[in-house]
C-alpha atoms as a PDB file:
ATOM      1  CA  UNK A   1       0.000   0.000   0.000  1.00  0.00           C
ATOM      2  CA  UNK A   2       1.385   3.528  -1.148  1.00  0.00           C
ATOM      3  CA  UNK A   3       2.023   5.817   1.734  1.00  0.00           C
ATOM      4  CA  UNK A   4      -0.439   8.508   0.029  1.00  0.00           C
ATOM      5  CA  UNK A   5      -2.803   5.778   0.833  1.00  0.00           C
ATOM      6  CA  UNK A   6      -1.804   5.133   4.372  1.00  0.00           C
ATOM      7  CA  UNK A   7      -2.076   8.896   5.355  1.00  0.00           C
ATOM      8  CA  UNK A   8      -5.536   9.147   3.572  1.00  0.00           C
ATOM      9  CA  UNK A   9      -6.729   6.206   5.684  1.00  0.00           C
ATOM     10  CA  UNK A  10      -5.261   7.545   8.984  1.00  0.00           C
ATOM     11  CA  UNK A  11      -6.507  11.174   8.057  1.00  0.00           C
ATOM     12  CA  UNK A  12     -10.231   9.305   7.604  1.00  0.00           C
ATOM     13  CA  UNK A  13      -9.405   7.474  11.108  1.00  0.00           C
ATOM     14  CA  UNK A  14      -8.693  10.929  13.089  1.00  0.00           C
ATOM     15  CA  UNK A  15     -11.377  12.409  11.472  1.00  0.00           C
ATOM     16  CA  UNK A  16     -14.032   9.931  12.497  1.00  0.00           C
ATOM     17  CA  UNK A  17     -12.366   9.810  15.883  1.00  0.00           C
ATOM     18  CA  UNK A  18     -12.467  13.489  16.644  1.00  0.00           C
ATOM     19  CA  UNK A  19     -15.077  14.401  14.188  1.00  0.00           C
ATOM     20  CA  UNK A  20     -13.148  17.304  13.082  1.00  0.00           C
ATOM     21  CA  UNK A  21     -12.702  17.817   9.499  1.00  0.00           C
ATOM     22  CA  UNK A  22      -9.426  17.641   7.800  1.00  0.00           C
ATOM     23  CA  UNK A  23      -8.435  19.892   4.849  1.00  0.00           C
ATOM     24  CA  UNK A  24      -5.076  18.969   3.150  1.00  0.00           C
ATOM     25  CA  UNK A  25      -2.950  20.227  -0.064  1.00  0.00           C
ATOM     26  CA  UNK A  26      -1.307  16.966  -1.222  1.00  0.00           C
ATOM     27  CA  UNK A  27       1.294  16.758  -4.499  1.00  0.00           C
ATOM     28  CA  UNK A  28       0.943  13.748  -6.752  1.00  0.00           C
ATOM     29  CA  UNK A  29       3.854  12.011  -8.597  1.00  0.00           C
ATOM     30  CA  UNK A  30       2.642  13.726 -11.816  1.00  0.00           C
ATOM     31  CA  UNK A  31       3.243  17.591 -10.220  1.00  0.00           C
ATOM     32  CA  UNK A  32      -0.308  17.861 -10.157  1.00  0.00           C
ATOM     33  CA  UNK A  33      -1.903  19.306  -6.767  1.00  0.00           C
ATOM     34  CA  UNK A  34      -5.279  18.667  -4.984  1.00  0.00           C
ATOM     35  CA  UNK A  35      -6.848  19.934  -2.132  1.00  0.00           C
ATOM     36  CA  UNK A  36      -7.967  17.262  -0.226  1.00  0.00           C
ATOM     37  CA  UNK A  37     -11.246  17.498   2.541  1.00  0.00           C
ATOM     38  CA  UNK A  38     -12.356  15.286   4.768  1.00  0.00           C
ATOM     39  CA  UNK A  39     -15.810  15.449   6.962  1.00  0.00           C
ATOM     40  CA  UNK A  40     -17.634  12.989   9.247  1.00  0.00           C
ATOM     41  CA  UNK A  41     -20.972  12.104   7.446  1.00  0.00           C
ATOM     42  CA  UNK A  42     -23.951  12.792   9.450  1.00  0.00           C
ATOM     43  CA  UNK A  43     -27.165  11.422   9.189  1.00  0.00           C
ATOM     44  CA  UNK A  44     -30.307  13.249   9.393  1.00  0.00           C
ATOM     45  CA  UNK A  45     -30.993  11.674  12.783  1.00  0.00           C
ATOM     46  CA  UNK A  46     -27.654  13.147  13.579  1.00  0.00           C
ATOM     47  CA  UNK A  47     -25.460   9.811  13.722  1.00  0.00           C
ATOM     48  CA  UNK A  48     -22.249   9.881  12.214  1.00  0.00           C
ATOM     49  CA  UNK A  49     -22.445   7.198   9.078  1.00  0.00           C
ATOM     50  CA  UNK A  50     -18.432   7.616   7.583  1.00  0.00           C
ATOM     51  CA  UNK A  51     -16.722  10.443   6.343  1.00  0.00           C
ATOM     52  CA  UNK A  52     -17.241  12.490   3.012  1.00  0.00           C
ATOM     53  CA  UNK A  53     -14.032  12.838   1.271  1.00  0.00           C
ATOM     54  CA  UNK A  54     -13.378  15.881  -1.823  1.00  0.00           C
ATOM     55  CA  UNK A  55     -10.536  16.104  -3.782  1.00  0.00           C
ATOM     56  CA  UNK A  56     -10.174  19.383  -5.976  1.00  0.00           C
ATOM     57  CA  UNK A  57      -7.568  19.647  -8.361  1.00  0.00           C
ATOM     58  CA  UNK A  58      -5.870  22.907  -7.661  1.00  0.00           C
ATOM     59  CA  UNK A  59      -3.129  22.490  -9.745  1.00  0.00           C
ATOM     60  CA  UNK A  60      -3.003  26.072 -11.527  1.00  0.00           C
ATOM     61  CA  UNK A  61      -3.737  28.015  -8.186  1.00  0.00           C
ATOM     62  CA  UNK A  62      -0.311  26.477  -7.208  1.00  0.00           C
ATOM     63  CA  UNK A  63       1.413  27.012 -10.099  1.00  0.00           C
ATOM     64  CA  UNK A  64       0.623  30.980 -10.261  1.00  0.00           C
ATOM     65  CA  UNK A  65       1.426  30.779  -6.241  1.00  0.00           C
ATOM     66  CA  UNK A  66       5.131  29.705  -7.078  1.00  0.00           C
ATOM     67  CA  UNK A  67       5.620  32.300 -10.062  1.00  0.00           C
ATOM     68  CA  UNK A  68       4.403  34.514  -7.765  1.00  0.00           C
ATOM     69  CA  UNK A  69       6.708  33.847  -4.531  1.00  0.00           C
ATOM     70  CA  UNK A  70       9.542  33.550  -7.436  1.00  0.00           C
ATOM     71  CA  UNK A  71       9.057  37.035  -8.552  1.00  0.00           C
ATOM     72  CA  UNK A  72       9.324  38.294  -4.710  1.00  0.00           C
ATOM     73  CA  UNK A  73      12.758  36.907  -4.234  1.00  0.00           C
END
């Protein structure tokens, strides 16, 4: 198992243990970048069911954030 894949599942575990979300920018091998979310799933009668899990590709909002910080040095 990938160690991506390990920190996703102990992310999900802390989550559902403290039921505080967890928000995350993570780098894949490919350069790309996602933001990564993670929320306990509650039910309408209030009971926590899992977690709901987003990944959104913010790959250009990184690469204009490190043109930018290069053009600052």
């Amino acid at each position: 198992m990938s160690r991506q894949i390990l920190r996703l599942h102990q992310d999900v575990t802390g989550v559902l243990k403290t039921l505080v979300f967890s928000e995350k920018q993570v780098k894949r091998h490919d350069g790309s970048w996602f933001k990564v979310r993670i929320m306990p799933y509650r039910t309408q009668d209030i009971v926590i069911d899992g977690v709901v899990i987003t990944f959104i590709d913010i790959s250009e909002t990184k690469k204009l954030e490190i043109q930018l910080r290069s053009t600052q040095v």
